[in-house]
C-alpha atoms as a PDB file:
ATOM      1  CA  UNK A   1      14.448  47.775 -40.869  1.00  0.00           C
ATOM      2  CA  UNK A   2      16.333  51.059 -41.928  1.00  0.00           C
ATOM      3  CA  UNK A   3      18.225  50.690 -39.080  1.00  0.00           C
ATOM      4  CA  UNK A   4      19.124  47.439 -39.079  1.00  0.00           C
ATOM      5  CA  UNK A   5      20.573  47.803 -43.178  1.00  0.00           C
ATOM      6  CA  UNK A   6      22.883  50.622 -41.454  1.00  0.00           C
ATOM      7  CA  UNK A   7      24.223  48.282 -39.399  1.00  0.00           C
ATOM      8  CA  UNK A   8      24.530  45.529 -41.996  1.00  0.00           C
ATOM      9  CA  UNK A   9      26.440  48.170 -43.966  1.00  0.00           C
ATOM     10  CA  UNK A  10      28.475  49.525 -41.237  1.00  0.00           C
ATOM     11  CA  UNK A  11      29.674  45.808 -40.721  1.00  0.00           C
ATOM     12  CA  UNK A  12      30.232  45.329 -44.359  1.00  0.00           C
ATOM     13  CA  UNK A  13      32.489  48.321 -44.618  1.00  0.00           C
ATOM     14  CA  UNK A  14      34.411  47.875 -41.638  1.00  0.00           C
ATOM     15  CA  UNK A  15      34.927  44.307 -42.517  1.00  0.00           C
ATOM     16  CA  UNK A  16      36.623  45.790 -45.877  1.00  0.00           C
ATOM     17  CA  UNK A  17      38.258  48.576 -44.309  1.00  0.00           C
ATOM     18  CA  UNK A  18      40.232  45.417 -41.928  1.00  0.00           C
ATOM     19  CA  UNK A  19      40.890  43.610 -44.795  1.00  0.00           C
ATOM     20  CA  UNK A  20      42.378  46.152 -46.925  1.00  0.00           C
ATOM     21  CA  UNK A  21      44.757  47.323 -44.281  1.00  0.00           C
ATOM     22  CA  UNK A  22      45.594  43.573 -43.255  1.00  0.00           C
ATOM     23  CA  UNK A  23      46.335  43.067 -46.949  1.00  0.00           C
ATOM     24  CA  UNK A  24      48.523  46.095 -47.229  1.00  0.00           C
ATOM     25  CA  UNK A  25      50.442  45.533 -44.326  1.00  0.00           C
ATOM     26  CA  UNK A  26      51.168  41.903 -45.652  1.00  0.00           C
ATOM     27  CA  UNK A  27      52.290  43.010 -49.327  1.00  0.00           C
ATOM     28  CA  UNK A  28      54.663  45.913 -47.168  1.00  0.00           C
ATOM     29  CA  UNK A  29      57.329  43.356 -46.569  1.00  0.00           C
ATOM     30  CA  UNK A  30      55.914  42.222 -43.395  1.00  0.00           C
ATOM     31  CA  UNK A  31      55.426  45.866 -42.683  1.00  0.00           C
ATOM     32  CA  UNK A  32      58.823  47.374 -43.563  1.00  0.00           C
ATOM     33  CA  UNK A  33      57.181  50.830 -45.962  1.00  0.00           C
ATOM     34  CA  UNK A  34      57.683  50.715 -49.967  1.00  0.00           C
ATOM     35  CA  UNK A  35      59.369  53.487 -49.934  1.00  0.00           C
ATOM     36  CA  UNK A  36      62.027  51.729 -47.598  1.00  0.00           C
ATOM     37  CA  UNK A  37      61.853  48.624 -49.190  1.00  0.00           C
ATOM     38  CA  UNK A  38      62.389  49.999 -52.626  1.00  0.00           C
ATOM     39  CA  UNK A  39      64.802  52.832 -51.525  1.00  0.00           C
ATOM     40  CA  UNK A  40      67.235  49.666 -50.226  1.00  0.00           C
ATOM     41  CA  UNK A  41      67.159  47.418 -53.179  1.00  0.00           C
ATOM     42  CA  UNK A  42      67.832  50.252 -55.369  1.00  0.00           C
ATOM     43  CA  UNK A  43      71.155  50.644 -53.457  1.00  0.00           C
ATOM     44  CA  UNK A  44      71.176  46.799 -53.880  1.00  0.00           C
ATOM     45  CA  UNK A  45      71.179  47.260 -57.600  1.00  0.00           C
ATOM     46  CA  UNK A  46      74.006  49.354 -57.395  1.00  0.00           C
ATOM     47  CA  UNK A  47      76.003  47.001 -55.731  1.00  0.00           C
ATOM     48  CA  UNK A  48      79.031  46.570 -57.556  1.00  0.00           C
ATOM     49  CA  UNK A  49      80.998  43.335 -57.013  1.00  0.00           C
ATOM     50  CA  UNK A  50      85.000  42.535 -58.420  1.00  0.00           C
ATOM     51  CA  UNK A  51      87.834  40.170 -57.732  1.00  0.00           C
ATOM     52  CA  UNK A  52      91.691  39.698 -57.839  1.00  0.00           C
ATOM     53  CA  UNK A  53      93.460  36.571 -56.975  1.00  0.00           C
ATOM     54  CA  UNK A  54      96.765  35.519 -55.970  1.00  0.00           C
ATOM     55  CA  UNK A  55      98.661  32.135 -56.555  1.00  0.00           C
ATOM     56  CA  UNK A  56      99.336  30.463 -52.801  1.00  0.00           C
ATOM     57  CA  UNK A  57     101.073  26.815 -52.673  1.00  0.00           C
ATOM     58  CA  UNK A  58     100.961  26.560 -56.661  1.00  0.00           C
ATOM     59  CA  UNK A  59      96.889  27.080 -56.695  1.00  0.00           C
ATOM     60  CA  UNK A  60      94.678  30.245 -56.763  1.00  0.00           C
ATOM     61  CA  UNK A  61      92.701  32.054 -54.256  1.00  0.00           C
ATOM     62  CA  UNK A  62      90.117  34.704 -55.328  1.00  0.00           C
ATOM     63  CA  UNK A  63      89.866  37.938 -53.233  1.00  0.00           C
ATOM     64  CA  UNK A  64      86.579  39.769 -53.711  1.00  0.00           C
ATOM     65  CA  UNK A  65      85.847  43.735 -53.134  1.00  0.00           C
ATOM     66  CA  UNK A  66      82.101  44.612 -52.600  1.00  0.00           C
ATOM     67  CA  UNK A  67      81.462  48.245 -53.290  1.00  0.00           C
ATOM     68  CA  UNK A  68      78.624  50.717 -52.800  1.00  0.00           C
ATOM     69  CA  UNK A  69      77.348  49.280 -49.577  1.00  0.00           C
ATOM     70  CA  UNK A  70      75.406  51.159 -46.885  1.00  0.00           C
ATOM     71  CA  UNK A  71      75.168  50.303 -42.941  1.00  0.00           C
ATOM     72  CA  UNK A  72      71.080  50.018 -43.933  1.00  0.00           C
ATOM     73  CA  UNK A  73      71.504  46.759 -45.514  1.00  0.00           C
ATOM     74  CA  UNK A  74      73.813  43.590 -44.585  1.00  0.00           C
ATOM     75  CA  UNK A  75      75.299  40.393 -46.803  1.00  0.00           C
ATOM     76  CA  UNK A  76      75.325  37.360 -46.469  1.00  0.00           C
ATOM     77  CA  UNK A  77      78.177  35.028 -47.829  1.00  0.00           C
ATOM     78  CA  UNK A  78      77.223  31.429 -48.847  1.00  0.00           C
ATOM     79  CA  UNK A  79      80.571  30.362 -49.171  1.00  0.00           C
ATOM     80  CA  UNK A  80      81.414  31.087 -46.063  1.00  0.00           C
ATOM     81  CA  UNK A  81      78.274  31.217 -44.453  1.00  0.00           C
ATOM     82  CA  UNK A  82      78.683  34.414 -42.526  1.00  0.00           C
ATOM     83  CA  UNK A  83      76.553  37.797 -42.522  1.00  0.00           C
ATOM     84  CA  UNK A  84      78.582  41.046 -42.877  1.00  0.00           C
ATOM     85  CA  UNK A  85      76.895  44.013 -40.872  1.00  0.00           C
ATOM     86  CA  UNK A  86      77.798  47.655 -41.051  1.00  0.00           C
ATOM     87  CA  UNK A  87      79.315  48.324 -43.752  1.00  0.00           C
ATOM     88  CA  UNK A  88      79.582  51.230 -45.759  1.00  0.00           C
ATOM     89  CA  UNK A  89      81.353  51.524 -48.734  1.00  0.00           C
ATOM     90  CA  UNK A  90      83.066  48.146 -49.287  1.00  0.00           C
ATOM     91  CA  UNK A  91      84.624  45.342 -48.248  1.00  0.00           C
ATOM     92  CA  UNK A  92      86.668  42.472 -49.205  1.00  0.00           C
ATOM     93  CA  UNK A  93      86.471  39.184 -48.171  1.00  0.00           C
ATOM     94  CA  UNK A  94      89.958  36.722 -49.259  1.00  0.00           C
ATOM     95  CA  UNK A  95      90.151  33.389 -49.627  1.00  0.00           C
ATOM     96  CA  UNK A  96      87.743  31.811 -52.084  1.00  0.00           C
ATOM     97  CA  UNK A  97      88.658  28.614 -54.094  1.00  0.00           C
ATOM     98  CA  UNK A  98      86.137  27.896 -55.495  1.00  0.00           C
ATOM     99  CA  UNK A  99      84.466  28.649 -59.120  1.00  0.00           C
ATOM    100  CA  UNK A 100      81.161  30.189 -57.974  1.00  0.00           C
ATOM    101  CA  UNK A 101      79.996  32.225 -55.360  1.00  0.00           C
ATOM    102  CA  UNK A 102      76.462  34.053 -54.172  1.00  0.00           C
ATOM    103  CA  UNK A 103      75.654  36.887 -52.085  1.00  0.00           C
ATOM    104  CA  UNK A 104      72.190  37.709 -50.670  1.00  0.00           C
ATOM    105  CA  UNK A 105      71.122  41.257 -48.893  1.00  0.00           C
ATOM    106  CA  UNK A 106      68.243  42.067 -46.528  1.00  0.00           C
ATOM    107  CA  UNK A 107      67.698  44.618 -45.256  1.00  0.00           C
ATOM    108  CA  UNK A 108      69.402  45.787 -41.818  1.00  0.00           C
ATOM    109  CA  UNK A 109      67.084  48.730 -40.538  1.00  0.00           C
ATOM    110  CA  UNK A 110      65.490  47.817 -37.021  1.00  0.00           C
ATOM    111  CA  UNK A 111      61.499  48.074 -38.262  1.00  0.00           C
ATOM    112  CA  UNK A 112      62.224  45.695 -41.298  1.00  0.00           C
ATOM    113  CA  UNK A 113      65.140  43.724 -40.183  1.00  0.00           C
ATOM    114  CA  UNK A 114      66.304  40.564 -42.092  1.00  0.00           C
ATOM    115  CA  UNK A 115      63.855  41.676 -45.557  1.00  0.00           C
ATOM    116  CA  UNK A 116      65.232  39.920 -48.691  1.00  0.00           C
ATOM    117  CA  UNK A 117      66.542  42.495 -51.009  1.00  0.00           C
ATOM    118  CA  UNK A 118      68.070  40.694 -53.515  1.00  0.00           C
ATOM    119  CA  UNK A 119      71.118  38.216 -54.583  1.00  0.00           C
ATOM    120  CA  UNK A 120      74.386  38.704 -56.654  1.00  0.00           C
ATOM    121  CA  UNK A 121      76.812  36.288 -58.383  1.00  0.00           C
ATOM    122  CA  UNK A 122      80.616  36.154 -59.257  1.00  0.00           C
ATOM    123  CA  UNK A 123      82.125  33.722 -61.230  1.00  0.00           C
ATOM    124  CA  UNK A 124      86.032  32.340 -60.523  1.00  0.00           C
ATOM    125  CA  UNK A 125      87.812  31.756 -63.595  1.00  0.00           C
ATOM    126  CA  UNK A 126      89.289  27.683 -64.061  1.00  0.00           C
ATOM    127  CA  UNK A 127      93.208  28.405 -62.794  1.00  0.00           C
ATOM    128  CA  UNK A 128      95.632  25.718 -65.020  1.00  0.00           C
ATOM    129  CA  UNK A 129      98.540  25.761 -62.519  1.00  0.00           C
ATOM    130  CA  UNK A 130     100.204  23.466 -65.415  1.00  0.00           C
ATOM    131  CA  UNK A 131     100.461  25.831 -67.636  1.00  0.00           C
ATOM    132  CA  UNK A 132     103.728  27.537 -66.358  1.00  0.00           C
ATOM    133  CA  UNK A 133     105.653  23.511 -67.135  1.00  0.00           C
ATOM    134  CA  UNK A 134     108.080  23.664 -69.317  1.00  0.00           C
ATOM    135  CA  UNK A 135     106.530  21.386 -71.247  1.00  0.00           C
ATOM    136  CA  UNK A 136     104.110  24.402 -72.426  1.00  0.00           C
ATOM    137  CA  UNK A 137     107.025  26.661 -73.942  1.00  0.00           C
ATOM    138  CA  UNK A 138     106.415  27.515 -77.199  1.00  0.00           C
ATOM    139  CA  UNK A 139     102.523  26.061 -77.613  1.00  0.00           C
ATOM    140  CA  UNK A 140     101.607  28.876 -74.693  1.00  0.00           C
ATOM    141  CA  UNK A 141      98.449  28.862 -77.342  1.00  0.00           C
ATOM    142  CA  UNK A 142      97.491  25.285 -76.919  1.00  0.00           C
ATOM    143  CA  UNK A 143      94.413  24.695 -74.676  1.00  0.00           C
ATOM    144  CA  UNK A 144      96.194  22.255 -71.862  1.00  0.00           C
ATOM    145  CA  UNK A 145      98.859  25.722 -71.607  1.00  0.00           C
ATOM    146  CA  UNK A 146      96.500  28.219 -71.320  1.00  0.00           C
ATOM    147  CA  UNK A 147      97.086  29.993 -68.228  1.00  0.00           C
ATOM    148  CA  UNK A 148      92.646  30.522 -67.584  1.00  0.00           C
ATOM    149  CA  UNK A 149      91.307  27.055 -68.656  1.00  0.00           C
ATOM    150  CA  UNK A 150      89.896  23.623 -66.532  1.00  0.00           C
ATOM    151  CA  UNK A 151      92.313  21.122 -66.685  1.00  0.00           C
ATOM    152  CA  UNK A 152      91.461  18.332 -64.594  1.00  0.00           C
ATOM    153  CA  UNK A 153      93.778  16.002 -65.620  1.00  0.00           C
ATOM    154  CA  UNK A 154      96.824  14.768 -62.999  1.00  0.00           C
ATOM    155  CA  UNK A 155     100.077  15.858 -63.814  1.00  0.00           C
ATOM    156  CA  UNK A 156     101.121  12.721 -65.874  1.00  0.00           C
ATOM    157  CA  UNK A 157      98.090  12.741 -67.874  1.00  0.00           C
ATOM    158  CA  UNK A 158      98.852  16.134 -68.203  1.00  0.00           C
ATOM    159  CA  UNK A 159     102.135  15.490 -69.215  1.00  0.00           C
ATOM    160  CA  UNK A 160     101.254  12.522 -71.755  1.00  0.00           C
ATOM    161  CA  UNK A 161      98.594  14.686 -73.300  1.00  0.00           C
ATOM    162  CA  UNK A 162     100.939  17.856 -74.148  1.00  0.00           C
ATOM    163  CA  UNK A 163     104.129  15.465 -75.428  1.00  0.00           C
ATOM    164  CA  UNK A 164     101.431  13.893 -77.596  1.00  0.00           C
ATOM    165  CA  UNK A 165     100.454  17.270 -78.630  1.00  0.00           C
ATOM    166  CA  UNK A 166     104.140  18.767 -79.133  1.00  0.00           C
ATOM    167  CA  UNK A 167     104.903  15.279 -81.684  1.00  0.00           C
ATOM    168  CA  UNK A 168     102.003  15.166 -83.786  1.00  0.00           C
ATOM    169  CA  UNK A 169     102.031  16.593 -86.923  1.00  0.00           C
ATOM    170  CA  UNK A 170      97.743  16.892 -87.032  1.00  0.00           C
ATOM    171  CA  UNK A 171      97.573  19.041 -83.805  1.00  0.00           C
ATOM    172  CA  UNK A 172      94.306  20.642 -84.704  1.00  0.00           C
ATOM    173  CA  UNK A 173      93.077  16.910 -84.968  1.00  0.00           C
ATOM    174  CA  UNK A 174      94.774  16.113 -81.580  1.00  0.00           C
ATOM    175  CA  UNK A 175      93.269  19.391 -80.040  1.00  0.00           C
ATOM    176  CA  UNK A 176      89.733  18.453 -81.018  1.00  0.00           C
ATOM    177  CA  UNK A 177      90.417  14.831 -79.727  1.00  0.00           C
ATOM    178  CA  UNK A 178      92.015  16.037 -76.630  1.00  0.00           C
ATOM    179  CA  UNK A 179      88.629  18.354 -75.764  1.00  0.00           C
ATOM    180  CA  UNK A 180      85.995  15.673 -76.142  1.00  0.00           C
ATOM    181  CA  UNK A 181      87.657  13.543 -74.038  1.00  0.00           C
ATOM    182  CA  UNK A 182      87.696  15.959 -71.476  1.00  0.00           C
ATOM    183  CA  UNK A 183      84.368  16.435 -72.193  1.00  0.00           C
ATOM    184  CA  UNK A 184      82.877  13.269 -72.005  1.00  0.00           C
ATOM    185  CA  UNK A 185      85.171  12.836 -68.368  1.00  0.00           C
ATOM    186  CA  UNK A 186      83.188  15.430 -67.243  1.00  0.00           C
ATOM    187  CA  UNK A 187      79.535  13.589 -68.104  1.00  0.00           C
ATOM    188  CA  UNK A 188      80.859  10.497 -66.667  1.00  0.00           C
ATOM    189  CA  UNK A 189      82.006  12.643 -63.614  1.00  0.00           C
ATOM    190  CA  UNK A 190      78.657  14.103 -63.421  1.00  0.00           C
ATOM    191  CA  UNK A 191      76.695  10.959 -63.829  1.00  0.00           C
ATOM    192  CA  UNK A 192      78.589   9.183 -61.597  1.00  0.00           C
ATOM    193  CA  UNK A 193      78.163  11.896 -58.880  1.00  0.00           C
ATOM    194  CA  UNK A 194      73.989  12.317 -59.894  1.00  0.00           C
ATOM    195  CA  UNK A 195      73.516   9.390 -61.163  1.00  0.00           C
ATOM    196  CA  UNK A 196      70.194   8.567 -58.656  1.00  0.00           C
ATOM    197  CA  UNK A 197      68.909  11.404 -60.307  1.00  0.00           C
ATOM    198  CA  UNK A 198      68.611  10.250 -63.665  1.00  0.00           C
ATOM    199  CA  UNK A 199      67.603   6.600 -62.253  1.00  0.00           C
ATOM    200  CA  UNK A 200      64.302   7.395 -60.711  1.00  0.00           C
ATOM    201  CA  UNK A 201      62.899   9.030 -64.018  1.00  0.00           C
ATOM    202  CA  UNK A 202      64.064   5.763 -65.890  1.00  0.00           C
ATOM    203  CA  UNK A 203      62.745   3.396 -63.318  1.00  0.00           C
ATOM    204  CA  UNK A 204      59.308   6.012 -63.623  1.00  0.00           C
ATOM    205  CA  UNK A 205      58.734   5.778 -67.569  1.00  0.00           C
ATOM    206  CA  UNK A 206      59.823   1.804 -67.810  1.00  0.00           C
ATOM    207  CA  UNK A 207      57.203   1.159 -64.997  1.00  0.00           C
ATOM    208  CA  UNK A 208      54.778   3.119 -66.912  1.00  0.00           C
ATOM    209  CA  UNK A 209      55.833   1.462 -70.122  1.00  0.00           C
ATOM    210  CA  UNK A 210      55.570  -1.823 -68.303  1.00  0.00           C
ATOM    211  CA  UNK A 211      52.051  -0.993 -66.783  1.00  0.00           C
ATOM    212  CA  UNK A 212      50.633  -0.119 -70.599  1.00  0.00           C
ATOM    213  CA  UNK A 213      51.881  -3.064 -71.997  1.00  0.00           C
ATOM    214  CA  UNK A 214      50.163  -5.086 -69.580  1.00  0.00           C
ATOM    215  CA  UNK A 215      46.765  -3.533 -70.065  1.00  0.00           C
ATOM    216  CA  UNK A 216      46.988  -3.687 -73.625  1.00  0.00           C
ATOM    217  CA  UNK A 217      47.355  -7.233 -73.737  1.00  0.00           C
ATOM    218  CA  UNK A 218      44.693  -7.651 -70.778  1.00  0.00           C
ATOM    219  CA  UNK A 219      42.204  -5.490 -73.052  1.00  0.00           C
ATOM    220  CA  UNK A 220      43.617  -8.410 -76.279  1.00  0.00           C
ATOM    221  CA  UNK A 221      42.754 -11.093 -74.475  1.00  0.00           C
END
């Protein structure tokens, strides 16, 4: 009987001896160490990340310097959906026209290749490539002039808007009139281009509204 317990037991703690170490080895990054993993996305967090931009064809481009890199870890670019390897120190990658961008970084050494370390933003300033006209001279302060702001009017609205704006006596009224149209262009932009999803949760609730009605008069009846 004795003997047969010390087996029992000697199954038991093996059993939690495999476990443990098949549990560890899972929660190590699919086996990359701690001290790795942990070392890298502290040098992740240090990751620095700027931008300059030039004006090409009367629009902007963005050029973007990553700094504090190391050849341990690698990026990946969403925008242009590329990986940069072997870096260290920084680089800069040209060329972005857009308003947002993300970069992700894993980790590059051979016995926990491709490990997600972590993700960084930058955010593109709105480029008005109006507001050099010489319609703006002299209301440089007004928001269509601004040299940093959205404008996504065309160039005659654009024009319209500002001549308005230069001839009205009320401009503060004007200004405030001027930005919720823009801003309600915008929701219509962004319902027009969503729009299905804002439809099914509709359709959803009036079915359900639909569904209780019917019931309650069922139940009336």
């Amino acid at each position: 009987m004795n003997i047969l317990l010390n087996n029992i037991k000697k199954i038991i703690l093996s059993f939690i001896i495999s476990f443990s170490f098949i549990n560890c080895f899972a929660l190590a990054y699919n086996g990359c160490e701690y001290n790795k993993v942990s070392r890298l996305k502290s040098v992740v967090q240090n990751i620095s990340i700027s931008y300059d931009y030039r004006i090409v064809n009367n629009d902007v481009v963005f050029d973007v310097t990553i700094s504090n890199l190391t050849k341990d870890i690698y990026l990946y670019d969403s925008y242009f959906n590329k990986n940069y390897y072997g870096v260290d120190g920084e680089i800069t990658i040209e060329n972005y026209d857009i308003n947002k961008n993300s970069y992700s970084f894993y980790s590059n050494l051979e016995d926990c290749y491709g490990t997600f370390l972590g993700k960084k933003y930058v955010v593109f300033p709105s480029y008005n490539k109006y507001y050099e006209d010489d319609l703006c001279k002299g209301i440089e302060d007004f928001g269509l002039c601004k040299k940093w702001t959205k404008v996504s009017y065309s160039y005659e609205e654009f024009v319209k808007l500002v001549s308005e704006y230069k001839n009205t006596p009320k401009k503060e009224e004007y200004v405030q009139e001027v930005y919720e149209k823009n801003f309600w262009d915008e929701v219509a932009l962004i319902y027009a281009k969503y729009y299905y999803y804002f439809l099914v949760p509709v359709i959803l609730v009036c079915g359900i509204i639909v569904i209780v009605s019917k019931r309650k008069n069922k139940f009336k009846i």
